[in-house]
Protein backbone atom coordinates (compact mmCIF):
# COMPACT_ATOMS: atom_id res chain seq x y z
CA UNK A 1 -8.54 9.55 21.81
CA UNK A 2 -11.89 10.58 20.51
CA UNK A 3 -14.59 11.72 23.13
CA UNK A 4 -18.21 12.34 22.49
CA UNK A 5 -18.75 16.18 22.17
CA UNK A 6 -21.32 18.03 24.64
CA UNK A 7 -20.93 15.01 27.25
CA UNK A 8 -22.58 15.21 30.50
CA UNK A 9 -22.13 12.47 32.49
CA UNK A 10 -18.59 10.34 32.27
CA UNK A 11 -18.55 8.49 29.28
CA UNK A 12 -17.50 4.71 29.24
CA UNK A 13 -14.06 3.50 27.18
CA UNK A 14 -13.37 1.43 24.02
CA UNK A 15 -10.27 0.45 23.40
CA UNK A 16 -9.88 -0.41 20.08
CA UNK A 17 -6.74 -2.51 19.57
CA UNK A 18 -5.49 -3.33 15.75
CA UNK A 19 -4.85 -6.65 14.51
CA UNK A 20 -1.13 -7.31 12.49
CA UNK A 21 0.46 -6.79 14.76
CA UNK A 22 2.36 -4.63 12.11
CA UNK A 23 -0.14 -2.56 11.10
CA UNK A 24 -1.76 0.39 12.43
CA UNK A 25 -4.66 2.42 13.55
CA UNK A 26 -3.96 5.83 11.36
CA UNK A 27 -5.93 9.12 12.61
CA UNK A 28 -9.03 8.90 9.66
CA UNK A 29 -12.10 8.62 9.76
CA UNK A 30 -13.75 5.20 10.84
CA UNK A 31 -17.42 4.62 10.83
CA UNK A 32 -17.47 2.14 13.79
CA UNK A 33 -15.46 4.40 15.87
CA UNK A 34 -18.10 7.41 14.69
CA UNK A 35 -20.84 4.95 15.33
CA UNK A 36 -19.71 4.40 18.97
CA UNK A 37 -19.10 7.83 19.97
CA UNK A 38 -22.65 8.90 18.91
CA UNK A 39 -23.73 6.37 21.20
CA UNK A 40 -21.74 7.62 23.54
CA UNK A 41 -18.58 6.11 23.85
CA UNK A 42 -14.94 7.40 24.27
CA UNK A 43 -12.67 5.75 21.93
CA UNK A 44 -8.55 5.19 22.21
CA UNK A 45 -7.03 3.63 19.33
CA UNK A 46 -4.10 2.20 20.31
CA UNK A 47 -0.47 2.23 18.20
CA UNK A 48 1.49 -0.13 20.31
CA UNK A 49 5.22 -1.67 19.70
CA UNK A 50 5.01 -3.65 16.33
CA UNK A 51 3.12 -1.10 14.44
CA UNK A 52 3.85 0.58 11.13
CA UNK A 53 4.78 3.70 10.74
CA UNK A 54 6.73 4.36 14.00
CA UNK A 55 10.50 3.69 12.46
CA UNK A 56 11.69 0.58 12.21
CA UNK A 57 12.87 -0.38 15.66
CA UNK A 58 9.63 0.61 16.98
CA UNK A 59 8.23 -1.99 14.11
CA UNK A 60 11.20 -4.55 15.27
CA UNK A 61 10.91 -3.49 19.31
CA UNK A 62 7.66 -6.33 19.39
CA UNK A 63 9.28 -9.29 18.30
CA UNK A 64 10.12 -12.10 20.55
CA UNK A 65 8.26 -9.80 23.15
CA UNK A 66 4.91 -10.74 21.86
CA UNK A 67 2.29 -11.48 24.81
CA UNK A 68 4.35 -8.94 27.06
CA UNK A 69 5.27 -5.10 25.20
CA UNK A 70 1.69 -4.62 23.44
CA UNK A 71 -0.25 -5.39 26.57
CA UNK A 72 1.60 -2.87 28.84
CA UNK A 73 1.70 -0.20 25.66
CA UNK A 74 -2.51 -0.54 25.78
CA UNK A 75 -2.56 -0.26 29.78
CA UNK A 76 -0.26 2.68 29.61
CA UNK A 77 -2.28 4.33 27.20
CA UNK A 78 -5.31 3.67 29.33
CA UNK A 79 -4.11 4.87 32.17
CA UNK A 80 -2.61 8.08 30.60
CA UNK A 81 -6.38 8.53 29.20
CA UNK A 82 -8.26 8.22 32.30
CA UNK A 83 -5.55 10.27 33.93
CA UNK A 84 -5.81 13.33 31.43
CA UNK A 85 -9.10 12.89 30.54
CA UNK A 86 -11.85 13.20 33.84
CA UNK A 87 -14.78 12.98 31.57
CA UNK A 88 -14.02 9.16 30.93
CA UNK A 89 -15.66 6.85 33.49
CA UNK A 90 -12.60 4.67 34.61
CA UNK A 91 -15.23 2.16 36.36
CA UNK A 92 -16.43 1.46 32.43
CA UNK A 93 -13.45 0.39 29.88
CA UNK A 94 -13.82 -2.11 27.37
CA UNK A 95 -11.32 -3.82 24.67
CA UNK A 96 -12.04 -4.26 20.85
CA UNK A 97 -9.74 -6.17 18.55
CA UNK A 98 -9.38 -7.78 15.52
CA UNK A 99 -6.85 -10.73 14.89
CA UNK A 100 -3.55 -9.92 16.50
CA UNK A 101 -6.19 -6.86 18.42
CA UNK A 102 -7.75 -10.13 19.48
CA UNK A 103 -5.04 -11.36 20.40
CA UNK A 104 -3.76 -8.55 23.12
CA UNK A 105 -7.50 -8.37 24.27
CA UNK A 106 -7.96 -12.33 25.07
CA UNK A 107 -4.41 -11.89 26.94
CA UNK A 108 -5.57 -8.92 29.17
CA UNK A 109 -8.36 -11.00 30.41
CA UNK A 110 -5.49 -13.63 31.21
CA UNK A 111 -3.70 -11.74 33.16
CA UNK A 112 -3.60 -11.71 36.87
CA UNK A 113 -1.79 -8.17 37.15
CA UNK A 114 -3.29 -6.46 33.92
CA UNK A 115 -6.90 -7.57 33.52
CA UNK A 116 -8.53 -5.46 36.52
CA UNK A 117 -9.25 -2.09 34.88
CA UNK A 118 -11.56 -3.75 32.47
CA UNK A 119 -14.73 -4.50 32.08
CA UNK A 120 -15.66 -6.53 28.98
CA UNK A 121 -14.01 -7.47 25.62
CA UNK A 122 -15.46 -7.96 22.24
CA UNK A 123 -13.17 -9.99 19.48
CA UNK A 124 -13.22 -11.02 15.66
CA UNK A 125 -11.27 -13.76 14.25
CA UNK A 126 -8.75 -13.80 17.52
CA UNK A 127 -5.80 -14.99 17.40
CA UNK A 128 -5.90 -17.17 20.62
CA UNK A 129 -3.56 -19.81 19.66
CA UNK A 130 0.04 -19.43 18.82
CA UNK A 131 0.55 -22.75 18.20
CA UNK A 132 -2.62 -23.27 16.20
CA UNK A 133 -1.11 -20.81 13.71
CA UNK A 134 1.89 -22.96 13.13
CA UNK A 135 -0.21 -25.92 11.97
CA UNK A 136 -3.45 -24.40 10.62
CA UNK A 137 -2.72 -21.04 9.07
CA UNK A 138 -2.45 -19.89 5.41
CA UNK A 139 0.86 -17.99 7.17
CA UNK A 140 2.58 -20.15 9.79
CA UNK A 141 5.83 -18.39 9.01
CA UNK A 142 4.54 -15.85 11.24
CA UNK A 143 4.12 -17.25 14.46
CA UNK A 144 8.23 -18.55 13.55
CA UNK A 145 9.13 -14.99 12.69
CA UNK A 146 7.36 -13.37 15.85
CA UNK A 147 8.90 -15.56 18.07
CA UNK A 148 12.64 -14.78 16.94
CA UNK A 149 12.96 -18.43 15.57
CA UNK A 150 15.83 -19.49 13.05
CA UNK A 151 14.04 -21.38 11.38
CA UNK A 152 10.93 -22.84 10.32
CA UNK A 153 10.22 -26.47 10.84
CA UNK A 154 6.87 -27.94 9.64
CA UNK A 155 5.69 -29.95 12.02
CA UNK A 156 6.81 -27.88 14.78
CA UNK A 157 8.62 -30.39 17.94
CA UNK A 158 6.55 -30.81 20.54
CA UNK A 159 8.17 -28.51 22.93
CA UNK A 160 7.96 -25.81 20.45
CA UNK A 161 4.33 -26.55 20.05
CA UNK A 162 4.03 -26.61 23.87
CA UNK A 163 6.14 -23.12 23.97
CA UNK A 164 3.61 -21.44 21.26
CA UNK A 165 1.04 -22.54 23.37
CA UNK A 166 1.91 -21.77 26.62
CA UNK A 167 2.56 -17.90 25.35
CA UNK A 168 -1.11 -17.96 24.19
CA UNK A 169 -3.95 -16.48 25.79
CA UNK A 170 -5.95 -19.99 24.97
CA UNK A 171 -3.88 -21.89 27.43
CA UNK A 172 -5.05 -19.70 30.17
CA UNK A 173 -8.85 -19.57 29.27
CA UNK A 174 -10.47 -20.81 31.95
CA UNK A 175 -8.76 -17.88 34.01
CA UNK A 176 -10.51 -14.98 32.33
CA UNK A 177 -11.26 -11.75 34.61
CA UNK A 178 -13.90 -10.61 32.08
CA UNK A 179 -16.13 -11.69 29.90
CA UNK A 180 -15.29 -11.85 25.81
CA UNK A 181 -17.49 -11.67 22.92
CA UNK A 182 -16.08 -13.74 20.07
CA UNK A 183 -16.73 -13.45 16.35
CA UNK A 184 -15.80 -16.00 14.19
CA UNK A 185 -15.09 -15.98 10.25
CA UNK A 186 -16.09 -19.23 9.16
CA UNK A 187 -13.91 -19.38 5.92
CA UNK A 188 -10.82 -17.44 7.36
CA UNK A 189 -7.66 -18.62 6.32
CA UNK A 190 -4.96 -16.62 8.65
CA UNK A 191 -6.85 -17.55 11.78
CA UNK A 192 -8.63 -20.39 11.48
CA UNK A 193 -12.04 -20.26 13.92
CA UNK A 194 -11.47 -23.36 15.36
CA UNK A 195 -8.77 -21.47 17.72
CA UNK A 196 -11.69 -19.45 19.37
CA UNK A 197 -13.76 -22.00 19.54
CA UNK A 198 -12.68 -24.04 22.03
């Protein structure tokens, strides 16, 4: 958690949520995060389940939980921060991610019991489609691998199409508690823009 220095008022929140989802958010130096807290902001990076760097079951604990672990690890976090922390303004919280970041963002706003504590998102390259990945990704092995499947089968059946969709975010779209920024990579491979375009 990094909070502006010399802060009068509350500040407002960014969450910023890695993509992956096994990779991580290491304690560095990162010149959007500086950005942002010179304007004012309070940033929480965010390490949930399925990150590096934890021990392997915490790397393991996230798959075939996707959609579920990481959204509750971010909203825990949150809630520890705003709990701890009275200089944050818990009336102003926002989400940031990239890819699989994206991904956990898009599904907050989804959700009935998790989206209320924030405001607005902001996303680039989301992953918003599980399904999409399976058919037009440089990597559809992953969306296989993250959903414990034996085996990957290319085309996927329809009812494993229909599951990998049904676990996205995109299938619940027109639900969305806040509002969500979306920027697109017109020539990415691993999530192809189409998916958070529709």
């Amino acid at each position: 958690l990094y909070i502006p220095e010399s802060k009068k008022e509350k500040c407002p929140l960014i969450v910023n949520i890695h993509g992956g989802p096994h990779s991580d958010l290491p304690d560095v130096f990162c010149s959007t995060n500086a950005f942002l807290i010179y304007q004012g902001f309070a940033i929480l990076t965010v390490n949930y389940r399925g990150t590096i760097g934890y021990g392997e079951k915490y790397l393991n604990e996230l798959i075939g939980h996707i959609g579920d672990y990481e959204l509750n690890d971010v909203c825990d976090l949150v809630n520890e921060a705003i709990t701890n922390y009275k200089s944050i303004d818990r009336n102003n919280i926002f989400l940031m991610g990239i890819s699989f970041g994206g991904f956990i963002t898009c599904s907050l706003a989804v959700s009935d019991a998790l989206s209320k504590m924030f405001n607005a998102g902001a996303v680039k390259n989301p992953l918003t489609s599980i399904a999409d990945m399976m058919c037009g990704s440089d990597v559809p092995e992953w969306a296989y691998a993250e959903l414990r499947k034996e085996k990957m089968v290319l085309p996927p059946s329809i009812d494993l199409f229909k599951e990998c969709y049904e676990k996205s975010p995109l299938s619940r779209a027109n639900t969305a508690k806040f509002p969500i920024v979306f920027f697109e990579g017109e020539k990415d491979r691993r999530l192809p823009p189409s998916a958070g375009l529709h």
